[in-house]
N, C-alpha and C. Protein backbone atom coordinates (compact mmCIF):
# COMPACT_ATOMS: atom_id res chain seq x y z
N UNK A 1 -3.02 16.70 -42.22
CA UNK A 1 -3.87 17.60 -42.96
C UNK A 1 -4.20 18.82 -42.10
N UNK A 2 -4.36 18.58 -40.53
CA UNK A 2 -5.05 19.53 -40.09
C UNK A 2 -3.49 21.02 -39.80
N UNK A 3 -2.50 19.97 -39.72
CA UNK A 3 -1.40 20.94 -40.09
C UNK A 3 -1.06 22.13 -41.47
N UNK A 4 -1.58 21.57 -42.44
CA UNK A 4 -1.79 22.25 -43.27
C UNK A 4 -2.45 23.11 -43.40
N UNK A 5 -4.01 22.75 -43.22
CA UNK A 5 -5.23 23.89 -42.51
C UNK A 5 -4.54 25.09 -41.72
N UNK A 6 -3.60 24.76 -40.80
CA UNK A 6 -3.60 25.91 -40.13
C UNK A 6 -2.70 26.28 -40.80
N UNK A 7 -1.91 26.70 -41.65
CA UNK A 7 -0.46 27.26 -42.17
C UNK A 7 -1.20 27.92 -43.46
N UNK A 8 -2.46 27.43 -43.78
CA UNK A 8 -2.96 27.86 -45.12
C UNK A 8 -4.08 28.79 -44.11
N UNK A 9 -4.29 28.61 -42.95
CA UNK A 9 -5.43 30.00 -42.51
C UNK A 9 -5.02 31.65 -42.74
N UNK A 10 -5.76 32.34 -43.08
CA UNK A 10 -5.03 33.77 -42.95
C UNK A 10 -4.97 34.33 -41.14
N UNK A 11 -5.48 33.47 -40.72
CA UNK A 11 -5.76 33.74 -38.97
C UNK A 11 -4.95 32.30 -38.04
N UNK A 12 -3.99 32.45 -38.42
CA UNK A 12 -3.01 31.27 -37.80
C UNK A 12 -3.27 31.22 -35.96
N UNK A 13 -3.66 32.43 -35.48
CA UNK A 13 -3.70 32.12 -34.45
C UNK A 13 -5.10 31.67 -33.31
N UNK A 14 -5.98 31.66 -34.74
CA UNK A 14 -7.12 31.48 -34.19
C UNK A 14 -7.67 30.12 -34.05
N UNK A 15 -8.28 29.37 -33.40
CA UNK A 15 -8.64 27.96 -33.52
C UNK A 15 -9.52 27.49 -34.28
N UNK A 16 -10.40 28.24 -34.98
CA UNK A 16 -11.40 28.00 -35.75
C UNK A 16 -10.84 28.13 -37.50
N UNK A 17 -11.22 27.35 -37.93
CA UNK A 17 -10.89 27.24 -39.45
C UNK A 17 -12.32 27.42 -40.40
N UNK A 18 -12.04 28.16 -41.38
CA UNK A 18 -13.39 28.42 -42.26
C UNK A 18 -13.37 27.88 -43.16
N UNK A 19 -14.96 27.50 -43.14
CA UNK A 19 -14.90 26.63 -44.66
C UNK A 19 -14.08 26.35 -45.58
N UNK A 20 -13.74 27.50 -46.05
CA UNK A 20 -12.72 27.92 -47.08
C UNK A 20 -11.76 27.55 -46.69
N UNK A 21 -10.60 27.22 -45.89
CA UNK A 21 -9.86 26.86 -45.75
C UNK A 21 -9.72 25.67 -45.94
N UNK A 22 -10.53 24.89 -45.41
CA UNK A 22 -10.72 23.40 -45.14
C UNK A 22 -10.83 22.88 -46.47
N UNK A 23 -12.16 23.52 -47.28
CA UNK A 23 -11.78 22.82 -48.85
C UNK A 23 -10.54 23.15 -49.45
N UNK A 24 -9.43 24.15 -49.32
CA UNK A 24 -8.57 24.47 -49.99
C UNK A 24 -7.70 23.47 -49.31
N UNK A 25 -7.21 23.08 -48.07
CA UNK A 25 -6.63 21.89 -47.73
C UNK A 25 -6.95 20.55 -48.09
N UNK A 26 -8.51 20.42 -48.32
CA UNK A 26 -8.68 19.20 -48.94
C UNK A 26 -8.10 19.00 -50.23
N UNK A 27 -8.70 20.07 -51.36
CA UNK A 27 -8.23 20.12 -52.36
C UNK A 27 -6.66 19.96 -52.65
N UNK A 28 -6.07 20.47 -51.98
CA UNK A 28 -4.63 20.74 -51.41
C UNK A 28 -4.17 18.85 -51.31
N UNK A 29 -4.52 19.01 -50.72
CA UNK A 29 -4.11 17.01 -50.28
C UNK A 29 -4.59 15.99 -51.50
N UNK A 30 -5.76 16.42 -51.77
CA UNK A 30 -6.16 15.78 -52.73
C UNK A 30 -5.40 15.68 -54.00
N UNK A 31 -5.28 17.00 -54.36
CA UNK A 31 -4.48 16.82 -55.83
C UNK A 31 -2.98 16.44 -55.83
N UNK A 32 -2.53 16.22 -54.72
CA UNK A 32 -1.12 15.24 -54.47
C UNK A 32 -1.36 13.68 -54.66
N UNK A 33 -2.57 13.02 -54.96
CA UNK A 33 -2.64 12.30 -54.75
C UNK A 33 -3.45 11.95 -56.61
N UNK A 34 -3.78 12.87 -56.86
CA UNK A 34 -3.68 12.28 -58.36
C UNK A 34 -3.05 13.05 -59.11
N UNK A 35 -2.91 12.32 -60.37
CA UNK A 35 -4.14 11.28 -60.87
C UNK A 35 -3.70 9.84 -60.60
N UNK A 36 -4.41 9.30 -60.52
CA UNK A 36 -4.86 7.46 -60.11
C UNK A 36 -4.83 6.96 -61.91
N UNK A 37 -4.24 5.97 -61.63
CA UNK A 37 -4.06 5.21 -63.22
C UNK A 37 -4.94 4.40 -63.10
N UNK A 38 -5.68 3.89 -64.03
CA UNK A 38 -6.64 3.66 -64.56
C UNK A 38 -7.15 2.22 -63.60
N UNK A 39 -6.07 1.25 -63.69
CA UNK A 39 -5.86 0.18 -63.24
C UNK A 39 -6.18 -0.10 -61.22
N UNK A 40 -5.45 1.12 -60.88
CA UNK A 40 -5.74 1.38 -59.64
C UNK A 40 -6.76 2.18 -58.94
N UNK A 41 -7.60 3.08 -60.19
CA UNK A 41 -8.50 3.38 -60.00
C UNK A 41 -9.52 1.81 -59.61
N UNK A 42 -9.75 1.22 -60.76
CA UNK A 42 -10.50 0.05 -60.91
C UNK A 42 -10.82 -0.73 -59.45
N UNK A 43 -8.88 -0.71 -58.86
CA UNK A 43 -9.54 -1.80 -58.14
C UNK A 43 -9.59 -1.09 -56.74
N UNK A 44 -9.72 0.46 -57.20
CA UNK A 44 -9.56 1.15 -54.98
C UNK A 44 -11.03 0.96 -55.38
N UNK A 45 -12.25 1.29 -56.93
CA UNK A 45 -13.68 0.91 -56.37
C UNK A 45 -14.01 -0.26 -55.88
N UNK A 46 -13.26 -1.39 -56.34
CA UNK A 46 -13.63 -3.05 -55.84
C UNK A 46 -13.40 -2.87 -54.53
N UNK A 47 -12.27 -2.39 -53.75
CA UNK A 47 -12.16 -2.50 -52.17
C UNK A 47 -13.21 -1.23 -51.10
N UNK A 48 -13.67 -0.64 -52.12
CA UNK A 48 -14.36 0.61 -51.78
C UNK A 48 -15.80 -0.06 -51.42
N UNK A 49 -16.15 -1.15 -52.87
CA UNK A 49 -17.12 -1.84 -52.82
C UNK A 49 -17.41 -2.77 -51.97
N UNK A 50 -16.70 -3.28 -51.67
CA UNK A 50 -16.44 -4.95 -51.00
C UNK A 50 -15.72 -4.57 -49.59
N UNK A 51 -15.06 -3.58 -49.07
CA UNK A 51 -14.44 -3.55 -47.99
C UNK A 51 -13.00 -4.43 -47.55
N UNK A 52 -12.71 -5.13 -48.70
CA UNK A 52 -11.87 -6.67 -48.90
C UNK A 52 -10.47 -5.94 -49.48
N UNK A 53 -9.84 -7.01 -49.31
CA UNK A 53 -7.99 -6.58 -49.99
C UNK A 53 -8.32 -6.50 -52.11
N UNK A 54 -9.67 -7.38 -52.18
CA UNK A 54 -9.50 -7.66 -53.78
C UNK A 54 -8.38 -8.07 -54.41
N UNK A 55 -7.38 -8.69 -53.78
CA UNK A 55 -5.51 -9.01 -54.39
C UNK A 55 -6.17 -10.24 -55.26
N UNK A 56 -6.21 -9.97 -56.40
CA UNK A 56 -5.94 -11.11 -57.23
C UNK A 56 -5.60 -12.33 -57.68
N UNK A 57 -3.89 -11.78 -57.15
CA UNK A 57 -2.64 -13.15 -56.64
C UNK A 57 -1.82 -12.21 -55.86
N UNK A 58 -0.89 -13.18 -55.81
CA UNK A 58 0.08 -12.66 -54.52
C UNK A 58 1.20 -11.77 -55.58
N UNK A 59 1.16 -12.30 -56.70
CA UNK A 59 2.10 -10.82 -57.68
C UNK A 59 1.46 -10.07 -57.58
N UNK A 60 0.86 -9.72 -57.23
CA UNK A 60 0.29 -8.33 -57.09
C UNK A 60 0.21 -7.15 -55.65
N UNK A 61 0.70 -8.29 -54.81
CA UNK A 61 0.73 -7.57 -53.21
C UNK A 61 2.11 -6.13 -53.23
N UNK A 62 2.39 -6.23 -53.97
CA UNK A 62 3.15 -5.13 -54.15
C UNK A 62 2.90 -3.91 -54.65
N UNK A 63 1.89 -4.24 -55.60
CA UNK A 63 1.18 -2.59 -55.77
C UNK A 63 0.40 -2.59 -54.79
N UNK A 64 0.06 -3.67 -53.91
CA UNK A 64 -1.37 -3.67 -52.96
C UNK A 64 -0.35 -2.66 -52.27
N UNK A 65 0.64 -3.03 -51.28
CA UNK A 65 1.35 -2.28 -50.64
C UNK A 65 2.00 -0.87 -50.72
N UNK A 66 2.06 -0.99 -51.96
CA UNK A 66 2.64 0.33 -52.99
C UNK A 66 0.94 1.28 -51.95
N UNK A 67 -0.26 1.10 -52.87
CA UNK A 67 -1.26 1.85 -52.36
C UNK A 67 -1.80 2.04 -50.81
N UNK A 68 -1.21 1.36 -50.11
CA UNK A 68 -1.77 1.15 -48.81
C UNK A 68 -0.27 2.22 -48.10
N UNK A 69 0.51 2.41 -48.41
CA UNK A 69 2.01 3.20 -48.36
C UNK A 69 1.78 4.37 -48.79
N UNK A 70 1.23 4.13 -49.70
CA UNK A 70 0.73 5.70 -50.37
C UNK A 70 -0.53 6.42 -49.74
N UNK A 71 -1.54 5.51 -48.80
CA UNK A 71 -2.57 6.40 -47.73
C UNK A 71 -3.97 5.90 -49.11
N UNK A 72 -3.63 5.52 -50.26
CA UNK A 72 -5.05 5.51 -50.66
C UNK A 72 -5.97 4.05 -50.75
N UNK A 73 -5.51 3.33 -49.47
CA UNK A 73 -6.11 2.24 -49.12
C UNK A 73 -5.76 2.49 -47.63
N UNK A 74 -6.97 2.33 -46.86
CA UNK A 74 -7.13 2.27 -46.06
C UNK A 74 -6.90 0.86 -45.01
N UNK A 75 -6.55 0.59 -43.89
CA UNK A 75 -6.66 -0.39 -43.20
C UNK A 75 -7.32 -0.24 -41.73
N UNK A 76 -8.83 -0.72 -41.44
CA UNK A 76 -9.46 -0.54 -40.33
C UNK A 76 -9.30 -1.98 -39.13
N UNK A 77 -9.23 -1.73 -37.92
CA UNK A 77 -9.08 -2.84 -37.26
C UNK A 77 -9.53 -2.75 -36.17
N UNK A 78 -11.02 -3.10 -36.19
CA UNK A 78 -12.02 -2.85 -35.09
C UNK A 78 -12.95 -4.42 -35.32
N UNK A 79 -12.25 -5.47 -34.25
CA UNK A 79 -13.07 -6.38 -34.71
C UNK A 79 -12.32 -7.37 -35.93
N UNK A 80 -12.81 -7.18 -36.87
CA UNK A 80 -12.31 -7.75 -38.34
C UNK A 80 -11.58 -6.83 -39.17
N UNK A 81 -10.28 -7.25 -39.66
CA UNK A 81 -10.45 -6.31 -40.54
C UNK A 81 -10.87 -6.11 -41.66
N UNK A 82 -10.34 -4.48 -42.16
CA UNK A 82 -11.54 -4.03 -43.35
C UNK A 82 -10.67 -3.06 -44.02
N UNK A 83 -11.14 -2.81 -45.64
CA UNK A 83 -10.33 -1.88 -45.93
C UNK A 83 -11.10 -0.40 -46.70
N UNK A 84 -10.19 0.70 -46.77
CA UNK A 84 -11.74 1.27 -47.39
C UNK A 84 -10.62 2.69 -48.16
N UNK A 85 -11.18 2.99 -48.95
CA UNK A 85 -10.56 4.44 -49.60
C UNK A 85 -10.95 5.68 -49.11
N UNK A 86 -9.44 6.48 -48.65
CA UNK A 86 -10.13 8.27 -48.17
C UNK A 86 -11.04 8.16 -48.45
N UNK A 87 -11.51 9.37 -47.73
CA UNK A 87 -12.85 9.96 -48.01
C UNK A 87 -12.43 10.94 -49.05
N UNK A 88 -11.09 11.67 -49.16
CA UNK A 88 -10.69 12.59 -49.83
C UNK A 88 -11.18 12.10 -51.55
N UNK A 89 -10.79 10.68 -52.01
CA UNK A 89 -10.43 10.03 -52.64
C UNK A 89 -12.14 8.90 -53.45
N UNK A 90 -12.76 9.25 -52.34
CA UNK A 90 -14.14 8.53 -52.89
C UNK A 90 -14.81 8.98 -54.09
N UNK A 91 -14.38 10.35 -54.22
CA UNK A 91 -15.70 10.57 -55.57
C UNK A 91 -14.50 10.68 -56.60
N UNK A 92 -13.55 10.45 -56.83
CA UNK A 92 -12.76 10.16 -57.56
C UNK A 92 -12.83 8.86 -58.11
N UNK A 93 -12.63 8.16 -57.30
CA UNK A 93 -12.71 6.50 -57.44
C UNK A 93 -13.94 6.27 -58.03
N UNK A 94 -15.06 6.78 -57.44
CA UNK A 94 -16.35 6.60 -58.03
C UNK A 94 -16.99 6.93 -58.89
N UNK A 95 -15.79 7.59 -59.68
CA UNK A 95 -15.66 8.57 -61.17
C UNK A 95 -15.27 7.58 -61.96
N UNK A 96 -14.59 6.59 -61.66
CA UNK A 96 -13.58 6.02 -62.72
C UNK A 96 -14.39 5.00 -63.01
């Protein structure tokens, strides 16, 4: 992302990035990433909620993987692990 930031600055050579930039990269990243179908909306809030895989059954570890491949499941490993949705991606999820 922060590669993007700089290619989208009008001041490429400067180190500081402005606001404006930064939401237009977010936005930028963000809307590559939806829209979220309905179904996968549902369950990035259950893991959003719970911090947990939420897998159902094991037919299903394949969209688990599908989303975790795709960046909109997170995997933390400090201790236990944990799972959690972008931040890009939270008020989206928390829309649905």
């Amino acid at each position: 992302m922060l590669r993007l930031a700089i290619t989208r600055s009008p001041m490429r050579d400067a180190l500081a990035l402005s606001d404006a930039v930064l939401r237009d990269t977010e936005d930028a990243v963000r809307s590559d990433m939806l829209p979220i179908a309905a179904d996968d909306r549902a369950w990035l809030a259950r893991i959003m909620a719970s911090h947990k895989p939420e897998l159902p059954s094991l037919d299903e570890l394949p969209d688990f993987a599908r989303l975790q491949q795709g960046k909109y499941i997170l995997q933390y490993r400090n201790g236990d692990d944990w799972f959690d949705v972008p931040p890009l991606l939270r008020r989206e999820v928390g829309e649905g």
